[in-house]
PDB file of N, CA and C in Angstrom:
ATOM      1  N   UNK A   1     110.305 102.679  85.616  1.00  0.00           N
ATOM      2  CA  UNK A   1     110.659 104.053  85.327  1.00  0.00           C
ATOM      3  C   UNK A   1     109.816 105.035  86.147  1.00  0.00           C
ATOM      4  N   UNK A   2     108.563 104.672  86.483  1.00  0.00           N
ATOM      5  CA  UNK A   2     107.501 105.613  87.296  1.00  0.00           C
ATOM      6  C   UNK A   2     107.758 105.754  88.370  1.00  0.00           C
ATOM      7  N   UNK A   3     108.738 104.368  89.186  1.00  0.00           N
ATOM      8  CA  UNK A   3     109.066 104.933  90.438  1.00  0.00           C
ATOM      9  C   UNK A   3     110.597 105.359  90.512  1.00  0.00           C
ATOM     10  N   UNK A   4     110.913 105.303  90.039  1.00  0.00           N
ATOM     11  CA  UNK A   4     112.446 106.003  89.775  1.00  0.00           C
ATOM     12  C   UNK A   4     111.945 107.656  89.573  1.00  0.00           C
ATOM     13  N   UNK A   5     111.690 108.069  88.863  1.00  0.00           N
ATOM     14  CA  UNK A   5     110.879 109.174  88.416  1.00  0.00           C
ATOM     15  C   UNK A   5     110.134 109.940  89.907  1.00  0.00           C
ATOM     16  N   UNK A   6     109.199 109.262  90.277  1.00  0.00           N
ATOM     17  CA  UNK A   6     108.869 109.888  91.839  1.00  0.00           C
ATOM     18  C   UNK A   6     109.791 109.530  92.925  1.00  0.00           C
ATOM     19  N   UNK A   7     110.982 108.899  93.058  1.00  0.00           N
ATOM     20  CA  UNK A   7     111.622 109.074  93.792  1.00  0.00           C
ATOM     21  C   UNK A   7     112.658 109.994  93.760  1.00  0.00           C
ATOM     22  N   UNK A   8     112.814 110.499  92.533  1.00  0.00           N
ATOM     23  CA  UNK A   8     113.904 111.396  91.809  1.00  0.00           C
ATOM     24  C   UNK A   8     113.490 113.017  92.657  1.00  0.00           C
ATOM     25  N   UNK A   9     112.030 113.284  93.223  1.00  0.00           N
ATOM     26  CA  UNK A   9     111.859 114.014  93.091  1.00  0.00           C
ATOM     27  C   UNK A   9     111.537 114.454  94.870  1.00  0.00           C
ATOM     28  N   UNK A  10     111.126 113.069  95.419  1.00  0.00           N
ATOM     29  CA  UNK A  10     111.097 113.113  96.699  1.00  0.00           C
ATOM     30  C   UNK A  10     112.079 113.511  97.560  1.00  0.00           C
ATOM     31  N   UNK A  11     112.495 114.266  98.492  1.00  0.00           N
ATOM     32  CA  UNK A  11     113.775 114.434  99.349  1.00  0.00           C
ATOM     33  C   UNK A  11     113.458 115.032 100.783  1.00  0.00           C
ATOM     34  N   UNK A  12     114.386 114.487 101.956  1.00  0.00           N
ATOM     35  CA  UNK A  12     114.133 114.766 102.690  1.00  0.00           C
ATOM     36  C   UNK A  12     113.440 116.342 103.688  1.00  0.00           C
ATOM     37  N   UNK A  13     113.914 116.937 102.644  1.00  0.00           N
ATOM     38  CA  UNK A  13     113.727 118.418 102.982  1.00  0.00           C
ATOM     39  C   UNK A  13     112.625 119.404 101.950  1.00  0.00           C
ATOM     40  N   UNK A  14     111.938 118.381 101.241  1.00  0.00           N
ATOM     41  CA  UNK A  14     110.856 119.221 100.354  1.00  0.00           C
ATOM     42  C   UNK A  14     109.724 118.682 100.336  1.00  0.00           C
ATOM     43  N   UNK A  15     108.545 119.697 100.108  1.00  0.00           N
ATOM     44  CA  UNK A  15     107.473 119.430  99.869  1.00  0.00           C
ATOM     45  C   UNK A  15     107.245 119.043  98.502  1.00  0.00           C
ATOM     46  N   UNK A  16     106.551 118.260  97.771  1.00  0.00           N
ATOM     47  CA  UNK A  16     106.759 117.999  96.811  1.00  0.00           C
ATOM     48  C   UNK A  16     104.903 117.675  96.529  1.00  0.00           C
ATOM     49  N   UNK A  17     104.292 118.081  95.497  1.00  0.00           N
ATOM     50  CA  UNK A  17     103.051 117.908  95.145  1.00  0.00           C
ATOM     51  C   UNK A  17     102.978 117.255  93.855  1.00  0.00           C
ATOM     52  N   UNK A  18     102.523 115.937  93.695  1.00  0.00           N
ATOM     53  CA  UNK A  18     102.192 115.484  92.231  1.00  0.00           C
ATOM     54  C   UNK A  18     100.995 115.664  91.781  1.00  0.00           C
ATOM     55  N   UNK A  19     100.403 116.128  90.592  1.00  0.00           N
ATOM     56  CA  UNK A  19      99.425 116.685  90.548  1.00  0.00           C
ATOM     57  C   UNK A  19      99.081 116.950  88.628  1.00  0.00           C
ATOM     58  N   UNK A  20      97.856 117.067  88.308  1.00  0.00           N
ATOM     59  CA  UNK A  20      97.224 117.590  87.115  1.00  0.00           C
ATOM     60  C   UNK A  20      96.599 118.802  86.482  1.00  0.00           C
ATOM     61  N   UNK A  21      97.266 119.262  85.866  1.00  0.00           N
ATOM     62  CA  UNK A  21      96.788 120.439  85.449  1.00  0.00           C
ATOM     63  C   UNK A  21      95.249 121.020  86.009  1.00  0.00           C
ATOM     64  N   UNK A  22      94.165 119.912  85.553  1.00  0.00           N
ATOM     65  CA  UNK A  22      92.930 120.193  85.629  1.00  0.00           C
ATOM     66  C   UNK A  22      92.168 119.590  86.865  1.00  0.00           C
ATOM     67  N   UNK A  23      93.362 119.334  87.447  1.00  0.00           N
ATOM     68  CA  UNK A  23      92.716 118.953  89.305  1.00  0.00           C
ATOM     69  C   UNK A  23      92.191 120.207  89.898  1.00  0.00           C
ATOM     70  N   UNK A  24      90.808 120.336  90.154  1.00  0.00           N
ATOM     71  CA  UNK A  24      90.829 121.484  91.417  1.00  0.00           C
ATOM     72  C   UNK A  24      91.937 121.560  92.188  1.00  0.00           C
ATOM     73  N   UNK A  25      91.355 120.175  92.852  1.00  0.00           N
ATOM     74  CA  UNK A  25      92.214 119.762  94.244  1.00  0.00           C
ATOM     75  C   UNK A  25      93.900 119.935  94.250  1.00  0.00           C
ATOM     76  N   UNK A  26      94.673 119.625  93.230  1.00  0.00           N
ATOM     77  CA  UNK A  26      95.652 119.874  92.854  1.00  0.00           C
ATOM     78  C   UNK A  26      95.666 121.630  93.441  1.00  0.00           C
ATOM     79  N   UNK A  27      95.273 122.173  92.767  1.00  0.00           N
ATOM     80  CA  UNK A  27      95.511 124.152  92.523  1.00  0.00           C
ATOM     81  C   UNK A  27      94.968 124.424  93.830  1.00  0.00           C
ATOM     82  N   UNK A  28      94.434 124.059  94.600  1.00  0.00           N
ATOM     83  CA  UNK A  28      93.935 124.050  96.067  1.00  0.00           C
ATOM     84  C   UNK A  28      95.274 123.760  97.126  1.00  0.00           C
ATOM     85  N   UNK A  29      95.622 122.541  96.708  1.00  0.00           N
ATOM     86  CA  UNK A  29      96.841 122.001  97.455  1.00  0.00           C
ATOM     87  C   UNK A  29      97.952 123.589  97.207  1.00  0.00           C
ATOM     88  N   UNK A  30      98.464 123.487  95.826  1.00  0.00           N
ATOM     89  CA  UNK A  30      99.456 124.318  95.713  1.00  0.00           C
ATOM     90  C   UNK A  30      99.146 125.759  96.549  1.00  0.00           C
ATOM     91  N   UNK A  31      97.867 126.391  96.249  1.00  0.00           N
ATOM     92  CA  UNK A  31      97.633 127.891  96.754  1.00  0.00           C
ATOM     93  C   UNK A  31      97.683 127.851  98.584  1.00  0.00           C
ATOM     94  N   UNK A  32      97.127 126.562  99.286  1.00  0.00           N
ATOM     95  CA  UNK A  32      97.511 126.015 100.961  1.00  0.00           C
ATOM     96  C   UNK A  32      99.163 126.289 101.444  1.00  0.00           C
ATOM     97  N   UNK A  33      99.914 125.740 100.276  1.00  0.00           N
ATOM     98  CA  UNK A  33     100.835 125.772 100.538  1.00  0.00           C
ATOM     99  C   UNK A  33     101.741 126.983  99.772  1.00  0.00           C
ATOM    100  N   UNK A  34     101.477 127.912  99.155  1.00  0.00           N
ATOM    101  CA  UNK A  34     102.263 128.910  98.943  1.00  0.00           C
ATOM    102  C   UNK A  34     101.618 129.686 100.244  1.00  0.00           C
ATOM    103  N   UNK A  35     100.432 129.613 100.682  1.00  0.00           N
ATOM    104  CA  UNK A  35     100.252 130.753 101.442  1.00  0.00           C
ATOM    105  C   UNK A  35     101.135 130.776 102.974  1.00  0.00           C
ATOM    106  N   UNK A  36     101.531 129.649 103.194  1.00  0.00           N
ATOM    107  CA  UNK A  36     102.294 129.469 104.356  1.00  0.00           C
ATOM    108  C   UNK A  36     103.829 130.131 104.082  1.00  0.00           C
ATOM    109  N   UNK A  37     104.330 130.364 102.834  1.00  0.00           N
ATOM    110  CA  UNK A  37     105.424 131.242 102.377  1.00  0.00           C
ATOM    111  C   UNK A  37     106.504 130.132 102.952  1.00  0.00           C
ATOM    112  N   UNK A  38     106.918 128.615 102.108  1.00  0.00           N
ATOM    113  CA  UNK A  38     107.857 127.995 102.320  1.00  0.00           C
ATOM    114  C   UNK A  38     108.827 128.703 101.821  1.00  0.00           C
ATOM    115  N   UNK A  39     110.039 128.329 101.904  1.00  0.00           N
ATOM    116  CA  UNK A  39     111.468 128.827 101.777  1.00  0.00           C
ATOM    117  C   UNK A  39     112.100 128.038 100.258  1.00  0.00           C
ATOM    118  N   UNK A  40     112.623 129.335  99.647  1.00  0.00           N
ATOM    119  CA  UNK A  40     112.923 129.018  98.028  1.00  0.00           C
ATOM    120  C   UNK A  40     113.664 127.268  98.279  1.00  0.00           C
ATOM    121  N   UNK A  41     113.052 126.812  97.237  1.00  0.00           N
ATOM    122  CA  UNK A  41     113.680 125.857  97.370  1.00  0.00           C
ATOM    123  C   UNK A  41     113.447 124.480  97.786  1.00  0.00           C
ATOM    124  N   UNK A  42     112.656 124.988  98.586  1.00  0.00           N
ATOM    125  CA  UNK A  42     111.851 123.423  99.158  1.00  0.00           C
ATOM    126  C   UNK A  42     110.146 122.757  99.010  1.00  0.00           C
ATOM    127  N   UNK A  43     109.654 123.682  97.851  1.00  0.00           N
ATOM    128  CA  UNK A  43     108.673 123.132  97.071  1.00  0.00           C
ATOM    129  C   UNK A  43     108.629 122.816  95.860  1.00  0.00           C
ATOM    130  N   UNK A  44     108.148 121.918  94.763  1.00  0.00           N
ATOM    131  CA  UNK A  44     108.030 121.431  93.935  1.00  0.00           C
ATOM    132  C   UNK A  44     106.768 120.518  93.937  1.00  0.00           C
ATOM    133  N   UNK A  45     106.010 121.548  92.498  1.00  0.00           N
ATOM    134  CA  UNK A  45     104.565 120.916  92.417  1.00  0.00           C
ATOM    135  C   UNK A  45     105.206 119.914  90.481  1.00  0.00           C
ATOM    136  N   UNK A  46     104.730 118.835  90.845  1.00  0.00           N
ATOM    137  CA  UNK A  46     105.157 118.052  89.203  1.00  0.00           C
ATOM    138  C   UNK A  46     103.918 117.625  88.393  1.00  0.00           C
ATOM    139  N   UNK A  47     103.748 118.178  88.040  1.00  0.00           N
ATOM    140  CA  UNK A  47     102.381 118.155  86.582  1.00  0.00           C
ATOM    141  C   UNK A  47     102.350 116.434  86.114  1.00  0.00           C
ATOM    142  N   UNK A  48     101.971 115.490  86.019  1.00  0.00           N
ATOM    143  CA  UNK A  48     102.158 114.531  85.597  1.00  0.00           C
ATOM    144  C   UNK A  48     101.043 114.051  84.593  1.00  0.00           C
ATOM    145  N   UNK A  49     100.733 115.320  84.214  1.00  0.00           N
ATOM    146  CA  UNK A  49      98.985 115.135  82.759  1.00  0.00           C
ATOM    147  C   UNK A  49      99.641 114.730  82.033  1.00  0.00           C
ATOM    148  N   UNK A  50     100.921 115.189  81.640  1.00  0.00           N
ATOM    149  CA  UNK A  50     101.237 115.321  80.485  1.00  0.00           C
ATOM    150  C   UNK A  50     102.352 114.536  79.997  1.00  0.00           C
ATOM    151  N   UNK A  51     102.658 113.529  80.609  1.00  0.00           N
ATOM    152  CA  UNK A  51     104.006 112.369  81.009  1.00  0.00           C
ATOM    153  C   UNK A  51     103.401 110.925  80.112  1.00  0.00           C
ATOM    154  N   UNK A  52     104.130 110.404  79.585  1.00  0.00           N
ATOM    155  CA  UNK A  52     103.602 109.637  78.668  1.00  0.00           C
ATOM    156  C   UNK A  52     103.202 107.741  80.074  1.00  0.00           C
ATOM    157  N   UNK A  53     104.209 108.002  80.816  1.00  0.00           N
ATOM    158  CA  UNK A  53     104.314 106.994  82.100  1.00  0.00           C
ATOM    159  C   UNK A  53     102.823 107.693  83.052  1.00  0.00           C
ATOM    160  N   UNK A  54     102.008 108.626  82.784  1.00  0.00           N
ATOM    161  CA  UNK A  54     101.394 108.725  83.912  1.00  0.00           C
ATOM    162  C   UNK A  54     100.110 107.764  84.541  1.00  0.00           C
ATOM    163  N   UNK A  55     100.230 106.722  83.971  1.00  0.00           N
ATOM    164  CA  UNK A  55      98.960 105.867  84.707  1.00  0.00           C
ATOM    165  C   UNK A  55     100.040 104.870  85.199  1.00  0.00           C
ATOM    166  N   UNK A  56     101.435 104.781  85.145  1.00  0.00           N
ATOM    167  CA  UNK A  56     102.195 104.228  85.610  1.00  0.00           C
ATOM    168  C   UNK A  56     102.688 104.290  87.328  1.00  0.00           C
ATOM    169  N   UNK A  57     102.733 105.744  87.070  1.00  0.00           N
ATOM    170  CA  UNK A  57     103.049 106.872  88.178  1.00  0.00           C
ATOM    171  C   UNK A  57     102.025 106.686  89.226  1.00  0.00           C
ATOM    172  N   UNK A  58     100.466 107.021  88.454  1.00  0.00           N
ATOM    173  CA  UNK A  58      99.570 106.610  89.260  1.00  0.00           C
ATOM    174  C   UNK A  58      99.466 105.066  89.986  1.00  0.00           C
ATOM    175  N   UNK A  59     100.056 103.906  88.994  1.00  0.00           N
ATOM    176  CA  UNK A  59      99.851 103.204  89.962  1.00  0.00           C
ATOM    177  C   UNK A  59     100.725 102.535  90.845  1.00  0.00           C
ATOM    178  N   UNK A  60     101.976 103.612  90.808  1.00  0.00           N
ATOM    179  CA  UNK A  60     102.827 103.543  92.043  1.00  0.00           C
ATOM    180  C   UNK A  60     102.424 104.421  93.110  1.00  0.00           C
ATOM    181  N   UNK A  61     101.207 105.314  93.077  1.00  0.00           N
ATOM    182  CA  UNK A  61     101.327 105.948  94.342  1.00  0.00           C
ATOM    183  C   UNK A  61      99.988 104.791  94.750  1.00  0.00           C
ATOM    184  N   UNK A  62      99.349 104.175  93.797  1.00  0.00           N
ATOM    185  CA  UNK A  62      98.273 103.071  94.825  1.00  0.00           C
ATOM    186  C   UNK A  62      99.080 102.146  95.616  1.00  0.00           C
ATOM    187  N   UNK A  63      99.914 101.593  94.880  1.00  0.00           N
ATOM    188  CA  UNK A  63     101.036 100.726  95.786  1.00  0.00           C
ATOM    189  C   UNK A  63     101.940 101.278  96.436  1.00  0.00           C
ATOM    190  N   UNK A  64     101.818 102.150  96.841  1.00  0.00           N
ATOM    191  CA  UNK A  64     102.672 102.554  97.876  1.00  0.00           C
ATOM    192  C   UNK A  64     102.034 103.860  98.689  1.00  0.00           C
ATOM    193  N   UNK A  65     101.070 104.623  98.518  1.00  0.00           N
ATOM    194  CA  UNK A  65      99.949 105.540  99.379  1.00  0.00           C
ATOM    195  C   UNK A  65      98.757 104.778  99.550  1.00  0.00           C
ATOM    196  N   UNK A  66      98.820 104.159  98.535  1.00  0.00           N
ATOM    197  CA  UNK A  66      96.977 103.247  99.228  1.00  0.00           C
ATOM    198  C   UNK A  66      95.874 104.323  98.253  1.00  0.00           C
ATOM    199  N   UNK A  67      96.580 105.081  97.516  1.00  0.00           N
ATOM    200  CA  UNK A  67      95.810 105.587  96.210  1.00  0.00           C
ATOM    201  C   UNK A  67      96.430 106.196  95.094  1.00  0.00           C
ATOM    202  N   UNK A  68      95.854 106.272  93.762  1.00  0.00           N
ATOM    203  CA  UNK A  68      96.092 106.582  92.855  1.00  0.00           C
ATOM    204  C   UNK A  68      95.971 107.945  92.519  1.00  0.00           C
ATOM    205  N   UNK A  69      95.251 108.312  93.313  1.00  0.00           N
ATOM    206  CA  UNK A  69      94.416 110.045  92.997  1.00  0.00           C
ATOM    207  C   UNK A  69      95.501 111.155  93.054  1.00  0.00           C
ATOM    208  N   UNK A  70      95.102 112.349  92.500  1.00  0.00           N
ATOM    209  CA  UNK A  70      95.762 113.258  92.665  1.00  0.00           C
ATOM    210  C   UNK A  70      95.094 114.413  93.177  1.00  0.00           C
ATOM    211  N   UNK A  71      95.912 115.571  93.996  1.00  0.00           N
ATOM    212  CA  UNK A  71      97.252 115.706  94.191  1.00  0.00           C
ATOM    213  C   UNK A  71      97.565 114.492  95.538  1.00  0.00           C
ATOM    214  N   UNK A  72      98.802 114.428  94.939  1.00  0.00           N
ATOM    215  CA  UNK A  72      99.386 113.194  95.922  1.00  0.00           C
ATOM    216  C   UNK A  72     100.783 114.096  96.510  1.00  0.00           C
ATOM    217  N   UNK A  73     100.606 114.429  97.859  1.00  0.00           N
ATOM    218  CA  UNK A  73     101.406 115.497  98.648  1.00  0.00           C
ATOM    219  C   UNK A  73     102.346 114.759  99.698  1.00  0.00           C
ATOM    220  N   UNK A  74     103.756 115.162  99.241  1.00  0.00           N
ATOM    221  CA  UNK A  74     104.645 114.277 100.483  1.00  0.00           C
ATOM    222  C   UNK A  74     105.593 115.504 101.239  1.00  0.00           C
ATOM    223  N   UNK A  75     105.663 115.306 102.355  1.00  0.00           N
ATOM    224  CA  UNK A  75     106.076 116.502 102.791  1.00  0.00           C
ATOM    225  C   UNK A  75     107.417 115.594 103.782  1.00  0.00           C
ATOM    226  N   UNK A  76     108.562 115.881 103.106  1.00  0.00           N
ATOM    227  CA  UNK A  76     109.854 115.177 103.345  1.00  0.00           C
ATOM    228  C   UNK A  76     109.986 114.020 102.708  1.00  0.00           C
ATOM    229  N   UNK A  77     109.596 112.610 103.085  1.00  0.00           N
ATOM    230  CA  UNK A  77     109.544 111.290 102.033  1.00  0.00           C
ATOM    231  C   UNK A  77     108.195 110.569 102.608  1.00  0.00           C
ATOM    232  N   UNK A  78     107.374 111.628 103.546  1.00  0.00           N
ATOM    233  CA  UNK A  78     106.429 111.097 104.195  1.00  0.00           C
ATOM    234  C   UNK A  78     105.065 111.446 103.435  1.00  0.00           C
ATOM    235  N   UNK A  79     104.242 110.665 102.269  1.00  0.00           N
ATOM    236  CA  UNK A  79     102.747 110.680 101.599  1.00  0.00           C
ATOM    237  C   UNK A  79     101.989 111.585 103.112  1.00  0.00           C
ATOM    238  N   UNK A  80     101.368 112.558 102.516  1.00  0.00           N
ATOM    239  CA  UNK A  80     100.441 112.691 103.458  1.00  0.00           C
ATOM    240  C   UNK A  80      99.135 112.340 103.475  1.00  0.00           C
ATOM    241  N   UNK A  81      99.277 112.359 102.069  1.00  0.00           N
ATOM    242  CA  UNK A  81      97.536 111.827 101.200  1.00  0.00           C
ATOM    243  C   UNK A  81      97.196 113.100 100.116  1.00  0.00           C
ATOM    244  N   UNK A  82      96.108 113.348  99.995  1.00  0.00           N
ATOM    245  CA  UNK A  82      95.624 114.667  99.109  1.00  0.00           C
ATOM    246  C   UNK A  82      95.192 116.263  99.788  1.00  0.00           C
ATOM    247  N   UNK A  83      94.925 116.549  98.754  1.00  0.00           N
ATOM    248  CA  UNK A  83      94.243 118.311  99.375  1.00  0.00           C
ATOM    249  C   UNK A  83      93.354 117.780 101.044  1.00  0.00           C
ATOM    250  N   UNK A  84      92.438 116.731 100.543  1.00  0.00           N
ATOM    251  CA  UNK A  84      91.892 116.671 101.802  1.00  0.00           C
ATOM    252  C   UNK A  84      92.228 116.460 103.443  1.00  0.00           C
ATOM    253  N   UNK A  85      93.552 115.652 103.182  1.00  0.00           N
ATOM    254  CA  UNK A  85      94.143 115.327 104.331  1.00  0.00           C
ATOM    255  C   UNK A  85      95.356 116.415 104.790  1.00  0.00           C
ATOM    256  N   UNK A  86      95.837 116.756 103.818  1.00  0.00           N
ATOM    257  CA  UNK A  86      96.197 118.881 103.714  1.00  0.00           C
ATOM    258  C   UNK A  86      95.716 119.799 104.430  1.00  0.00           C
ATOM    259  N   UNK A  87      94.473 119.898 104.071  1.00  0.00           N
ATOM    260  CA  UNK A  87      94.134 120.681 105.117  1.00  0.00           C
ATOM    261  C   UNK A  87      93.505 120.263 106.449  1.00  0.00           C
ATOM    262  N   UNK A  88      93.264 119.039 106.999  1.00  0.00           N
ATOM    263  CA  UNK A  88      92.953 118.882 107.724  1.00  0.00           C
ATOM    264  C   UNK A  88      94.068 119.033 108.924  1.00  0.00           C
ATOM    265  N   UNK A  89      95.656 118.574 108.422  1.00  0.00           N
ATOM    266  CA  UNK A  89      96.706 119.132 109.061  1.00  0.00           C
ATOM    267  C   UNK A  89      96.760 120.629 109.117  1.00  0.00           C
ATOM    268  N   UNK A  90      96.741 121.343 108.233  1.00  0.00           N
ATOM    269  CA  UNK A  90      96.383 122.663 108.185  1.00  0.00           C
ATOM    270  C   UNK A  90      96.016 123.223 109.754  1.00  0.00           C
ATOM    271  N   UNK A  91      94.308 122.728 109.578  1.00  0.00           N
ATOM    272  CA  UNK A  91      93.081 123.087 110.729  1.00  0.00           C
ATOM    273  C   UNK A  91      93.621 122.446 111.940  1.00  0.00           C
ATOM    274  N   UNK A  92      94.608 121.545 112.422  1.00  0.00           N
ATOM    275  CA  UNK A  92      94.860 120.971 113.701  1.00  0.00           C
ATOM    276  C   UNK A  92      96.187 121.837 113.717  1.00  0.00           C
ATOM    277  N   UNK A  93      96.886 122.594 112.958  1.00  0.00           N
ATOM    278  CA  UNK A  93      98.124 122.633 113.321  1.00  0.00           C
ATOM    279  C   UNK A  93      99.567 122.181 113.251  1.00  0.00           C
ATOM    280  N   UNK A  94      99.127 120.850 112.523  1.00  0.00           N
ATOM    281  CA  UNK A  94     100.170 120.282 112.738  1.00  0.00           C
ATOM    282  C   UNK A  94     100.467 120.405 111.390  1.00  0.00           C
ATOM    283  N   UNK A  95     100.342 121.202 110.346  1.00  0.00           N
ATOM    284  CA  UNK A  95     101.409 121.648 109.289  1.00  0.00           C
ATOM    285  C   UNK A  95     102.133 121.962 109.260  1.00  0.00           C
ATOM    286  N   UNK A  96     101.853 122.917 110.119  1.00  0.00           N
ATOM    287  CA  UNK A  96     103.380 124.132 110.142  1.00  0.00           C
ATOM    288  C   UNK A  96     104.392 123.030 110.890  1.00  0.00           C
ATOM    289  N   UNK A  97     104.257 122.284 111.987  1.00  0.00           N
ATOM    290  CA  UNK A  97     105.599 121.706 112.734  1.00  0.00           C
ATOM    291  C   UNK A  97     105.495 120.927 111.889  1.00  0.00           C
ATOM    292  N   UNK A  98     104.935 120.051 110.895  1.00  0.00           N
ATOM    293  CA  UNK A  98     105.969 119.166 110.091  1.00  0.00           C
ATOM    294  C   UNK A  98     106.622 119.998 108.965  1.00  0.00           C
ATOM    295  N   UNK A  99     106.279 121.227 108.790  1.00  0.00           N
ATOM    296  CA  UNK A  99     106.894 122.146 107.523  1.00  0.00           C
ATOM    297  C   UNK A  99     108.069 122.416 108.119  1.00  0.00           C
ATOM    298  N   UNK A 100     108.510 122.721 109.613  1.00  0.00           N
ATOM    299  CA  UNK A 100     109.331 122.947 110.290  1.00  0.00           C
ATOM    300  C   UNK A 100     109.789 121.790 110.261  1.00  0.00           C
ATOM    301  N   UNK A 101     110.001 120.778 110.686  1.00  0.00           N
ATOM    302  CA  UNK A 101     110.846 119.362 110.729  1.00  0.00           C
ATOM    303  C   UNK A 101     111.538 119.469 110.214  1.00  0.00           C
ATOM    304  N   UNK A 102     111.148 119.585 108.646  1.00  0.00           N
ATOM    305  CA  UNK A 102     111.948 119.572 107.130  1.00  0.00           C
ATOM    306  C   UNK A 102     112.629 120.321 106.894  1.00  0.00           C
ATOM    307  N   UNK A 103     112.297 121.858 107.897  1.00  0.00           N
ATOM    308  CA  UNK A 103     113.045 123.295 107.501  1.00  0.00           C
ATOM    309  C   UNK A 103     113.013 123.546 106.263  1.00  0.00           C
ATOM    310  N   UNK A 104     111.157 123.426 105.560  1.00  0.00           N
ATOM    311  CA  UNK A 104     110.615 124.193 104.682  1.00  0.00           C
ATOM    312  C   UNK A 104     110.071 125.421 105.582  1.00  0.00           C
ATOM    313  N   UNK A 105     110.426 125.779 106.422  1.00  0.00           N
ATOM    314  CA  UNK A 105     109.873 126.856 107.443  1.00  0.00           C
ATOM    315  C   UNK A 105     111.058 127.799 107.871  1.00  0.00           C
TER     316      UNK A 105
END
């Protein structure tokens, strides 16, 4: 059900953030990415504190990102990793052209 559930939500054309209420890193991720002003429609941040499956969830993104942690950020159907690897695309640039790929831009 946990990966049915995150695949439900993944799509080629959205950014999609899984994430916890009480993550810094989570509310970091989201505020990176509103500030770039994506286009209605192609973001979705999913709270998963509060999901009765969420250590489930979590351990479909270890088997299949190579971690459990959150925020867990996919930008089209592609994991990018967390806030940290976020902004490091950010600082090189290469956010915006994969935000563009997707035509979240």
């Amino acid at each position: 059900m946990a990966e049915q559930f995150v695949k439900s939500k993944i799509a080629p054309n959205k950014v999609v953030v899984f994430g916890k209420r009480t993550c810094p890193f989570c509310h970091k991720a989201v505020d990176c990415l509103e500030e770039l002003g994506l286009k209605p429609g192609h973001f979705e941040y999913v709270d998963i504190s509060s999901r009765k499956d969420m250590e489930e969830i979590q351990s479909y993104f270890q088997k299949t990102t190579g971690a459990r942690t959150v925020p867990r950020i996919f930008i089209g159907e592609t994991c990018i990793g967390g806030f940290t690897d976020l902004d490091a695309l950010k600082r090189s640039g290469e956010l915006e052209s994969m935000l563009r790929k997707i035509g979240a831009l």
